[in-house]
PDB file of N, CA and C in Angstrom:
ATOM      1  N   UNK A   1      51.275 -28.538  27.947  1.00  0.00           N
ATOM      2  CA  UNK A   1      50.510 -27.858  26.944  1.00  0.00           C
ATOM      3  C   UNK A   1      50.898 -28.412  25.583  1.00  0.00           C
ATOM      4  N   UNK A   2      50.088 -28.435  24.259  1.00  0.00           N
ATOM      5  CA  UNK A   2      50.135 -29.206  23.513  1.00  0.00           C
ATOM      6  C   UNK A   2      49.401 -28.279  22.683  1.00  0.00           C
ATOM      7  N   UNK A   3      50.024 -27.896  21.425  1.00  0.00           N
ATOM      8  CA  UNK A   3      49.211 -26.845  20.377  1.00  0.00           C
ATOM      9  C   UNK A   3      49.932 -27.096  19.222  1.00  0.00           C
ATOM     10  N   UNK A   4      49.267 -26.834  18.195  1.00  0.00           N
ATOM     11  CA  UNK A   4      49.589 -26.838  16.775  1.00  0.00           C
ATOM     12  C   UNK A   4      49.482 -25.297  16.139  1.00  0.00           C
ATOM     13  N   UNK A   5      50.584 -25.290  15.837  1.00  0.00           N
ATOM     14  CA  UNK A   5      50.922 -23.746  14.972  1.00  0.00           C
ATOM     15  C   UNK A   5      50.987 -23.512  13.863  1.00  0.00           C
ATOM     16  N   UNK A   6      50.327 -23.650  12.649  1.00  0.00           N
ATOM     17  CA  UNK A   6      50.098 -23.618  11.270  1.00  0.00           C
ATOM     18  C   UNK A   6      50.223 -22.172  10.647  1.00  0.00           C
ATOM     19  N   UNK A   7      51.270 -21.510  10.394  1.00  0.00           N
ATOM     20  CA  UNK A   7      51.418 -20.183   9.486  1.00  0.00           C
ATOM     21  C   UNK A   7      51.546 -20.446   8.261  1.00  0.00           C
ATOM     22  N   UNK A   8      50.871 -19.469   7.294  1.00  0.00           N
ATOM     23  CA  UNK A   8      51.194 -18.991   5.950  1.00  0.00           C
ATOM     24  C   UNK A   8      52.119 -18.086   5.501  1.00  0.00           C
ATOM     25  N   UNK A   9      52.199 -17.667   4.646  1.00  0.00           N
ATOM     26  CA  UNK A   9      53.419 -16.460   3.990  1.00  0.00           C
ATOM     27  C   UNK A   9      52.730 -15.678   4.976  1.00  0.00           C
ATOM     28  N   UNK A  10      54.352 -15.117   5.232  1.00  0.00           N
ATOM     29  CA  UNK A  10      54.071 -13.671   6.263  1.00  0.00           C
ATOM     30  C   UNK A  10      54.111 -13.985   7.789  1.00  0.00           C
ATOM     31  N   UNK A  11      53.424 -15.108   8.209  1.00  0.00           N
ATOM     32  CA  UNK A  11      53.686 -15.558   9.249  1.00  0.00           C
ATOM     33  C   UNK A  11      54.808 -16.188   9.889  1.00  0.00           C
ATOM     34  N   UNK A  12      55.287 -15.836  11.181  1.00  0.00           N
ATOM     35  CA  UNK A  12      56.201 -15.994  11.721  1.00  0.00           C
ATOM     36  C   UNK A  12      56.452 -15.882  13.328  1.00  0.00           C
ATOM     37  N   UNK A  13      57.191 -16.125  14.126  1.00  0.00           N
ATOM     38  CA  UNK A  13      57.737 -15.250  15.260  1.00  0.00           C
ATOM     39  C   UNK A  13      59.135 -14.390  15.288  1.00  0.00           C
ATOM     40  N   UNK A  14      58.814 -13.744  14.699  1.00  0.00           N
ATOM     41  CA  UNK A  14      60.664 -12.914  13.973  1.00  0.00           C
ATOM     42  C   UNK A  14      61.632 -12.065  15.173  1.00  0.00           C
ATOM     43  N   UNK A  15      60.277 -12.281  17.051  1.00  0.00           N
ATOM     44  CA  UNK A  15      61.599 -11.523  17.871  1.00  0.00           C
ATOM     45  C   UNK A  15      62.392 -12.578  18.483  1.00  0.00           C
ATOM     46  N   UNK A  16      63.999 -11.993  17.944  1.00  0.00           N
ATOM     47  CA  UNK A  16      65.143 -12.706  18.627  1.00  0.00           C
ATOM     48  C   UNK A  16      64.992 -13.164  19.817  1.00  0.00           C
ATOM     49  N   UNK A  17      64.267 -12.750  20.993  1.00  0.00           N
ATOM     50  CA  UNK A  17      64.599 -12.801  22.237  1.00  0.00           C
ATOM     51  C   UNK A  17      62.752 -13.326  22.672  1.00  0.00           C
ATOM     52  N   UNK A  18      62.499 -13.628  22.157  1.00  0.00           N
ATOM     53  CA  UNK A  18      61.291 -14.919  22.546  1.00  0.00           C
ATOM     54  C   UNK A  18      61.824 -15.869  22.851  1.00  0.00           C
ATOM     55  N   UNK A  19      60.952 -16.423  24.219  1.00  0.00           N
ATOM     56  CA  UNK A  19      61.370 -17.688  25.149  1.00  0.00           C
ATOM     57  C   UNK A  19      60.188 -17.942  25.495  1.00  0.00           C
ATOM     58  N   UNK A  20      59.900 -19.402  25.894  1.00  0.00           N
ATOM     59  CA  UNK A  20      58.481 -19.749  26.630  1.00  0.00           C
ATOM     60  C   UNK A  20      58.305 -19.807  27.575  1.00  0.00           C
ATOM     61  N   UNK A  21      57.443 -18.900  28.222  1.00  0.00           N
ATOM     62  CA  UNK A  21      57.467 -18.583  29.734  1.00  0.00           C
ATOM     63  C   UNK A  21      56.769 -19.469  30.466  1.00  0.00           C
ATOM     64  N   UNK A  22      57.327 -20.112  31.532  1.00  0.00           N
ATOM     65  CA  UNK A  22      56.904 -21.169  32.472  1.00  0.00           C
ATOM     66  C   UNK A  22      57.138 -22.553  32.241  1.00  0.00           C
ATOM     67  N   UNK A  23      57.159 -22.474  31.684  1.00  0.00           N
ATOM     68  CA  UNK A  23      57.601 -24.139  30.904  1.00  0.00           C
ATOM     69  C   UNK A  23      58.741 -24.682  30.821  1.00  0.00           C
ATOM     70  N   UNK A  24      59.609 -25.819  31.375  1.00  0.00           N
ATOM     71  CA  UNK A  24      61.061 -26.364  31.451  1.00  0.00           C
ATOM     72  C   UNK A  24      61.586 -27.054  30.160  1.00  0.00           C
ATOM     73  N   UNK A  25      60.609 -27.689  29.267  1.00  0.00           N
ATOM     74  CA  UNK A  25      61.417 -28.345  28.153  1.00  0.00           C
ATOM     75  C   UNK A  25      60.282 -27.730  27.240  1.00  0.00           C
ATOM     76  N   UNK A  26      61.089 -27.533  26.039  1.00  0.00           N
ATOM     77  CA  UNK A  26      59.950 -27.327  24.679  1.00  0.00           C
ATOM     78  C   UNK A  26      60.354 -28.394  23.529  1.00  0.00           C
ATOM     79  N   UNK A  27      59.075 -29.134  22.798  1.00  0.00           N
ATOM     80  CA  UNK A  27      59.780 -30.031  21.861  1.00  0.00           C
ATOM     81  C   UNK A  27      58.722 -29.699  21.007  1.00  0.00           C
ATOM     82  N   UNK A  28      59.713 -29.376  19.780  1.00  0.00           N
ATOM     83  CA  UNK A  28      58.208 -29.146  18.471  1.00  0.00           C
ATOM     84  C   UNK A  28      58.970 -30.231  17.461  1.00  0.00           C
ATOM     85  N   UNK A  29      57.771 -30.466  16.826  1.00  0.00           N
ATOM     86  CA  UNK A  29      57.345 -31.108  15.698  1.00  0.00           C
ATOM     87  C   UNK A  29      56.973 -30.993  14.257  1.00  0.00           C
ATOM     88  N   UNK A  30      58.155 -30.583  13.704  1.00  0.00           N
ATOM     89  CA  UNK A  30      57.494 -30.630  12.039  1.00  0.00           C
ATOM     90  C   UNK A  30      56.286 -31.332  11.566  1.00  0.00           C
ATOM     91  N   UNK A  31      55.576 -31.001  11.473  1.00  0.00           N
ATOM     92  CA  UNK A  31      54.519 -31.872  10.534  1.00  0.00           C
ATOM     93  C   UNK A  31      54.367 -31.192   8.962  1.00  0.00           C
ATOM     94  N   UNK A  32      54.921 -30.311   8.889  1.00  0.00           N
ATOM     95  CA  UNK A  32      54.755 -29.901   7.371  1.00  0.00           C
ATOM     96  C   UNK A  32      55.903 -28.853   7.445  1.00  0.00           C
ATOM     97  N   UNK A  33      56.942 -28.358   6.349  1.00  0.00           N
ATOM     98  CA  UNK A  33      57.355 -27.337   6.134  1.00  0.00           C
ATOM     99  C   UNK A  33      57.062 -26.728   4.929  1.00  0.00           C
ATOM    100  N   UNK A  34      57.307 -25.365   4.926  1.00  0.00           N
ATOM    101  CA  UNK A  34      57.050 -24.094   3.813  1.00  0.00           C
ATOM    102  C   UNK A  34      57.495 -24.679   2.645  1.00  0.00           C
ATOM    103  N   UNK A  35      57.548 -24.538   1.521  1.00  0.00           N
ATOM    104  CA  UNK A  35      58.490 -24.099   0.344  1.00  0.00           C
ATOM    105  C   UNK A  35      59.826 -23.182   0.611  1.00  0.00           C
ATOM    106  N   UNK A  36      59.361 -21.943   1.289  1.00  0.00           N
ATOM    107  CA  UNK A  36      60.578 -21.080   1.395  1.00  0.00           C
ATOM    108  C   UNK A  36      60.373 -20.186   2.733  1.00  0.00           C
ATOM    109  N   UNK A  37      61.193 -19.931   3.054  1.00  0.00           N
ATOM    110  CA  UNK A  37      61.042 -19.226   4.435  1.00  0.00           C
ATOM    111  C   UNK A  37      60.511 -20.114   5.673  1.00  0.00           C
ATOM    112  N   UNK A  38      60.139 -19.328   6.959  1.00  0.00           N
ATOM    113  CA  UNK A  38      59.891 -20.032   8.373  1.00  0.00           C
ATOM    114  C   UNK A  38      60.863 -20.931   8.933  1.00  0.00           C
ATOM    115  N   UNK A  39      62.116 -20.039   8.937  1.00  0.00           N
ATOM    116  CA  UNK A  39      63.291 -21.043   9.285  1.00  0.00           C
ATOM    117  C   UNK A  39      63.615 -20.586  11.199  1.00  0.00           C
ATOM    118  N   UNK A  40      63.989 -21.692  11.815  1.00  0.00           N
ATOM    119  CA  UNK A  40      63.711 -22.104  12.868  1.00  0.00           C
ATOM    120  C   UNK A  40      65.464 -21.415  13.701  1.00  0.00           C
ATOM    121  N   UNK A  41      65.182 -20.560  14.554  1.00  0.00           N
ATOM    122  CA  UNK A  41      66.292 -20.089  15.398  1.00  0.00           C
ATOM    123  C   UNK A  41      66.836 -20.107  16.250  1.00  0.00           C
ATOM    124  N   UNK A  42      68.187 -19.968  16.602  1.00  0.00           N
ATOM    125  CA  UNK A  42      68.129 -19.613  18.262  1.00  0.00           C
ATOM    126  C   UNK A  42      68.707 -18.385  18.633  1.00  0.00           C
ATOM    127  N   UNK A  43      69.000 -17.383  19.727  1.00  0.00           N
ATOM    128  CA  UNK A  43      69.942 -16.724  19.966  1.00  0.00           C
ATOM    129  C   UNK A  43      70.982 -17.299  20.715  1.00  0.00           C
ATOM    130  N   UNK A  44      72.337 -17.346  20.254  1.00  0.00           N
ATOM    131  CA  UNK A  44      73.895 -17.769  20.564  1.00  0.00           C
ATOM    132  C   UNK A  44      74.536 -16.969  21.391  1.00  0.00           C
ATOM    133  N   UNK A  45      75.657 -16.861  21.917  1.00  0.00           N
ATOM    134  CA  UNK A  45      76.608 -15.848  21.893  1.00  0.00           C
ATOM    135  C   UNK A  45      77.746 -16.900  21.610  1.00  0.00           C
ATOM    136  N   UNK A  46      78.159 -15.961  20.896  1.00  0.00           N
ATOM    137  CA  UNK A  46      78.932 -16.431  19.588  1.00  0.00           C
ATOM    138  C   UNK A  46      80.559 -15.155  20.029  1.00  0.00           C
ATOM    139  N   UNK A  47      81.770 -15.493  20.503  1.00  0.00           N
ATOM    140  CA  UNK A  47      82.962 -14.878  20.637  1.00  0.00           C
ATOM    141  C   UNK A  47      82.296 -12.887  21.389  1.00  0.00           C
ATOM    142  N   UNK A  48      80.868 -13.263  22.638  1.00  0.00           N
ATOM    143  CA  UNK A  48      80.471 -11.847  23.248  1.00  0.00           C
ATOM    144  C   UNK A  48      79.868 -11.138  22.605  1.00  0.00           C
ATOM    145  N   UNK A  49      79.420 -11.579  21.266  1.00  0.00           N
ATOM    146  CA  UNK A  49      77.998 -11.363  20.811  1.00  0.00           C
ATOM    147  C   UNK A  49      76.895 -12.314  20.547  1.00  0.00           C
ATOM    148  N   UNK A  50      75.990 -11.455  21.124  1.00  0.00           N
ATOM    149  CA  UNK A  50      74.526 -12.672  20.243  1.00  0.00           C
ATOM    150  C   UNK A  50      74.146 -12.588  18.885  1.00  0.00           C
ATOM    151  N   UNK A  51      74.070 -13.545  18.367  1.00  0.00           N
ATOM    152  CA  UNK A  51      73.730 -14.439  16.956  1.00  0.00           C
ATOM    153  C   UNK A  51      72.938 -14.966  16.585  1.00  0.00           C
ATOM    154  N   UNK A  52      72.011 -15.080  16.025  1.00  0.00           N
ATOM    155  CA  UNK A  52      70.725 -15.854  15.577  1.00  0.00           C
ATOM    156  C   UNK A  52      71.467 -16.972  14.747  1.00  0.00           C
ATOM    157  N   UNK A  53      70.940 -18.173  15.157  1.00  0.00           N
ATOM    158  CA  UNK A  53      72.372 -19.243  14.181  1.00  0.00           C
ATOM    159  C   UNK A  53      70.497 -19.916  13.995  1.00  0.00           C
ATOM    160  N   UNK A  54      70.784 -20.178  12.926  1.00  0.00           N
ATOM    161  CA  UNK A  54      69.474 -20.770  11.739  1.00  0.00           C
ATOM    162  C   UNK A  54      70.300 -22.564  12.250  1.00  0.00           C
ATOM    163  N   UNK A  55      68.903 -23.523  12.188  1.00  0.00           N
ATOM    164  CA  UNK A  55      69.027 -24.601  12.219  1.00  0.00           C
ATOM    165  C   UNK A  55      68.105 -25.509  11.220  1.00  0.00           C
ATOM    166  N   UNK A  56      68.479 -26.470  10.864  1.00  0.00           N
ATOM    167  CA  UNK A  56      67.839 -27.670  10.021  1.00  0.00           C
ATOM    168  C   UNK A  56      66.655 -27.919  10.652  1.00  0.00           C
ATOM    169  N   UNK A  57      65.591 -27.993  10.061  1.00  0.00           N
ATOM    170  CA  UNK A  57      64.465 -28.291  10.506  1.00  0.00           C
ATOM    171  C   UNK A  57      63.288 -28.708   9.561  1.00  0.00           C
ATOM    172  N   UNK A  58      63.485 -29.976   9.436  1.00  0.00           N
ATOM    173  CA  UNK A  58      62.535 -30.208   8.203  1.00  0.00           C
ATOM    174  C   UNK A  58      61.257 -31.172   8.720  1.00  0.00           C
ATOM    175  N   UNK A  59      60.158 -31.494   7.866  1.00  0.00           N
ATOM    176  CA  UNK A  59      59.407 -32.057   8.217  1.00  0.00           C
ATOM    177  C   UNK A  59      59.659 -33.573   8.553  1.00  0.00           C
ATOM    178  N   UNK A  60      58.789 -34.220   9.951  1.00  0.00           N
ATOM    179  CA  UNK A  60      59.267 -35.143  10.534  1.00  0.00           C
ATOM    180  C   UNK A  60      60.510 -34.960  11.456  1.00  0.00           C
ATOM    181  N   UNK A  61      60.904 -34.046  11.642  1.00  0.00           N
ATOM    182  CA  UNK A  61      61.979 -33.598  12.722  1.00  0.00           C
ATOM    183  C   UNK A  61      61.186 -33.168  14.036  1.00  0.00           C
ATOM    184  N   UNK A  62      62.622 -33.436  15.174  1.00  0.00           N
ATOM    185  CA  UNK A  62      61.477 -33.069  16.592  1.00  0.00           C
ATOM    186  C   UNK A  62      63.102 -32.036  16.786  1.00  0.00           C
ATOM    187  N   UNK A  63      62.864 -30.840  17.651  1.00  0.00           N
ATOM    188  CA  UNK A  63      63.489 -29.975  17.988  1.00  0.00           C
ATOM    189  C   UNK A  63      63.381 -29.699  19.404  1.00  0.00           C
ATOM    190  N   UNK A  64      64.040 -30.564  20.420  1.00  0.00           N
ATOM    191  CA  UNK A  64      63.774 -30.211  21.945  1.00  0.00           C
ATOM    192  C   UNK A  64      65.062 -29.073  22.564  1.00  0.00           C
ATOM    193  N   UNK A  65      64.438 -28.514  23.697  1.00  0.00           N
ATOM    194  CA  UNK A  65      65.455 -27.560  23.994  1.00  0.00           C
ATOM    195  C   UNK A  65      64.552 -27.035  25.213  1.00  0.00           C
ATOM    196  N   UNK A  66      65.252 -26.351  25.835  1.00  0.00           N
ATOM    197  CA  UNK A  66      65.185 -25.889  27.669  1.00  0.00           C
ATOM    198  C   UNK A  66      64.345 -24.659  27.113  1.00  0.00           C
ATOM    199  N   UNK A  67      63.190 -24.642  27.646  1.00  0.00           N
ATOM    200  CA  UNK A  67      62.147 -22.963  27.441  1.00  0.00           C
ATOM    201  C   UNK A  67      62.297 -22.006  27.350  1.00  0.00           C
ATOM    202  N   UNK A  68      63.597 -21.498  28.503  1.00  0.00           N
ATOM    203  CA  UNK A  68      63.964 -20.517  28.715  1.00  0.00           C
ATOM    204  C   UNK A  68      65.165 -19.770  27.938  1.00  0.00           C
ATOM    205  N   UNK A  69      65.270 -20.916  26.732  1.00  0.00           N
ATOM    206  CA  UNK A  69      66.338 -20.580  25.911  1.00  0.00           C
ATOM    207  C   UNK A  69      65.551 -19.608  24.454  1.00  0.00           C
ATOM    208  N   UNK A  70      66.701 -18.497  23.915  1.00  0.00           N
ATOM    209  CA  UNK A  70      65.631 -17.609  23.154  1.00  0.00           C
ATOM    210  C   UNK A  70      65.834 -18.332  21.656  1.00  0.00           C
ATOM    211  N   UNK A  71      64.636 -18.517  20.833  1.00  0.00           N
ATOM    212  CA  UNK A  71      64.477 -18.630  19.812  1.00  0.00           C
ATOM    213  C   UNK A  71      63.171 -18.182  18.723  1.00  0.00           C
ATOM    214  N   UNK A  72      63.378 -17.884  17.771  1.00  0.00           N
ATOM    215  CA  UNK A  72      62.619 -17.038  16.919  1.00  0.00           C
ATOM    216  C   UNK A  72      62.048 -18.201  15.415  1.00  0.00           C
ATOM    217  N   UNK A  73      61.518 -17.593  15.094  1.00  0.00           N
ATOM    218  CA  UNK A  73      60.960 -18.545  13.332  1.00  0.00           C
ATOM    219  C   UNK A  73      60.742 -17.171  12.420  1.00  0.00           C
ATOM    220  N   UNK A  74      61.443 -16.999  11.454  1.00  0.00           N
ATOM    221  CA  UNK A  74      61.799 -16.198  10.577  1.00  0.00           C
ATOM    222  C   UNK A  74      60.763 -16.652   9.838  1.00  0.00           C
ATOM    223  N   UNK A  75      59.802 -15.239   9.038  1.00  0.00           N
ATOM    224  CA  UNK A  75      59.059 -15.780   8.490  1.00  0.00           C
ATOM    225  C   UNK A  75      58.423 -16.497   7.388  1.00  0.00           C
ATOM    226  N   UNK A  76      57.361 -17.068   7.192  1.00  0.00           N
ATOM    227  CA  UNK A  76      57.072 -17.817   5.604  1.00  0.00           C
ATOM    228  C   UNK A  76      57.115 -16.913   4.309  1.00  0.00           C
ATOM    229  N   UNK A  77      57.493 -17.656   3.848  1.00  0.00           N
ATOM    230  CA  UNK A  77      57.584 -16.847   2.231  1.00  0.00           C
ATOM    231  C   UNK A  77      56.660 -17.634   1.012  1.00  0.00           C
ATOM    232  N   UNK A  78      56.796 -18.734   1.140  1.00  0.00           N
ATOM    233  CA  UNK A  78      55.552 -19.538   0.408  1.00  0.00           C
ATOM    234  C   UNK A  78      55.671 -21.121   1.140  1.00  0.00           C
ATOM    235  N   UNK A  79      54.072 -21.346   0.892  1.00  0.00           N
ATOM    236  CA  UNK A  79      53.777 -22.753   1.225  1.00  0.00           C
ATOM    237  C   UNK A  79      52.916 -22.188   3.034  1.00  0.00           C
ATOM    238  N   UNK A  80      52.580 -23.031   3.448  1.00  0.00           N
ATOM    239  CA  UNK A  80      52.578 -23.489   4.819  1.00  0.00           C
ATOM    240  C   UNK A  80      53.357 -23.952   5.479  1.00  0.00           C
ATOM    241  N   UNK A  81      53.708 -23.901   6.974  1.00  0.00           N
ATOM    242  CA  UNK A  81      54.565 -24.346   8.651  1.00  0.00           C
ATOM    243  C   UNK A  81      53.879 -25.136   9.257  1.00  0.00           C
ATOM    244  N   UNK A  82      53.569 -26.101   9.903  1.00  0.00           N
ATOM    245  CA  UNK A  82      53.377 -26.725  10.357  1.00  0.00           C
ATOM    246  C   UNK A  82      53.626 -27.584  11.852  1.00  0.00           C
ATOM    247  N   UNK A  83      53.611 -26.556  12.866  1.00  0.00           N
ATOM    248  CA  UNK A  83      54.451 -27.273  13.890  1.00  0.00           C
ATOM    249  C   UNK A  83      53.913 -27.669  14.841  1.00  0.00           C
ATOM    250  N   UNK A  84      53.356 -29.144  15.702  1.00  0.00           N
ATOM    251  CA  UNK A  84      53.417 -29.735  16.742  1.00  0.00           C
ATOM    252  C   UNK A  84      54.056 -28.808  17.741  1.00  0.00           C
ATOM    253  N   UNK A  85      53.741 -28.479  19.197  1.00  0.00           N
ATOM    254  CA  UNK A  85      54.803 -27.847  20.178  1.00  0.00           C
ATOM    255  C   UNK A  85      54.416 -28.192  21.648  1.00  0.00           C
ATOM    256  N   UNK A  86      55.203 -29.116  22.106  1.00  0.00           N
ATOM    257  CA  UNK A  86      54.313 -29.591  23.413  1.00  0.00           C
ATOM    258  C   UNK A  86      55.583 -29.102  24.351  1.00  0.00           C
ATOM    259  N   UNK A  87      55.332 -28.046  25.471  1.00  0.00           N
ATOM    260  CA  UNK A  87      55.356 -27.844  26.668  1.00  0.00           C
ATOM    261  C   UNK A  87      55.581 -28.637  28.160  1.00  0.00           C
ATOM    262  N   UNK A  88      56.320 -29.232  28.558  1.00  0.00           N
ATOM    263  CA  UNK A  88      56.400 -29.736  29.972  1.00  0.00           C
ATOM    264  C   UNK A  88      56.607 -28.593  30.871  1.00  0.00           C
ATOM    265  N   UNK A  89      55.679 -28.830  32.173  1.00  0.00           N
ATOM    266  CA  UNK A  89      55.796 -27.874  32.867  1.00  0.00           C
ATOM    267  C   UNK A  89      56.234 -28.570  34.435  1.00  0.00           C
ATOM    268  N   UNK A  90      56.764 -27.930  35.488  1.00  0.00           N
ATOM    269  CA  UNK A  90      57.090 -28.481  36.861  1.00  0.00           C
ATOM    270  C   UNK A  90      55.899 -27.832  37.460  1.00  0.00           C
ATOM    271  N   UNK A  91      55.345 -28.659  38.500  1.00  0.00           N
ATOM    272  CA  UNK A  91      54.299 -28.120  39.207  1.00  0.00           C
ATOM    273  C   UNK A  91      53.181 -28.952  40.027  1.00  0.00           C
ATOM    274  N   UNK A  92      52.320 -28.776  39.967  1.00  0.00           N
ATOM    275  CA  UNK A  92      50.577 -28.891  40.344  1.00  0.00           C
ATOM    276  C   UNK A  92      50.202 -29.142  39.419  1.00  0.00           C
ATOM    277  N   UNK A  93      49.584 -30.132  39.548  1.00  0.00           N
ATOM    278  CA  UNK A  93      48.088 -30.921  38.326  1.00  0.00           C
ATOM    279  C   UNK A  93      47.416 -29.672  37.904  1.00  0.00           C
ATOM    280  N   UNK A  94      47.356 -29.172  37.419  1.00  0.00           N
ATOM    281  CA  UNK A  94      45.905 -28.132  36.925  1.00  0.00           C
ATOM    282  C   UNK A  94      44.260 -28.943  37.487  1.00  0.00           C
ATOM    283  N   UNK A  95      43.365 -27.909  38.250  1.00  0.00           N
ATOM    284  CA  UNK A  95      42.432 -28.637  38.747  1.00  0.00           C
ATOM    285  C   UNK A  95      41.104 -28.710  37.300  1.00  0.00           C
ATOM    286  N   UNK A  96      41.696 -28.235  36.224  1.00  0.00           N
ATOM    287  CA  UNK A  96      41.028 -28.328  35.341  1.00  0.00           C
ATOM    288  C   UNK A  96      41.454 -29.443  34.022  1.00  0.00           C
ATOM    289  N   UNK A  97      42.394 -30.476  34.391  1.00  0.00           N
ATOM    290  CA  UNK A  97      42.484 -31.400  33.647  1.00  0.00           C
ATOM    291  C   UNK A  97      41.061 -32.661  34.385  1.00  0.00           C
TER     292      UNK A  97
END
């Protein structure tokens, strides 16, 4: 799967514990970042607690990571997001490609 996610101020995915369901690798793509806000997450456990640890993510960056791992995007505050996000999945051809 292959989609482009473009938010404005206000927009975001702000729950901690979002993961992409069905899918084995996720790799997104900066193509544009905000001015301020829409910063890119994961949940940690960090010394038996979980942690939202904020990561670098600027435009022209690729961000790959296992699906089932939780991460969030805190939301825009000004400007536009911009993100590429392509999906690998294990399986069956879809009979609709």
């Amino acid at each position: 799967m292959i989609e482009v996610h473009t938010v404005g101020p206000t927009g975001g995915l702000p729950a901690a514990k979002h993961y992409d369901s069905g899918s084995c690798i996720t790799i997104d793509f900066m193509l544009s970042e905000p001015a301020a806000g829409g910063t890119f997450e994961t949940l940690e456990l960090i010394d038996g607690e979980e942690v939202k640890v904020a990561h670098e993510f600027r435009q022209g960056d690729a961000v790959v990571f296992p699906s089932h791992k939780y991460h969030c995007v805190q939301p825009v505050v000004e400007g536009m997001r911009e993100v590429l996000i392509m999906e690998f999945w294990v399986g069956e051809v879809s009979a609709y490609l």
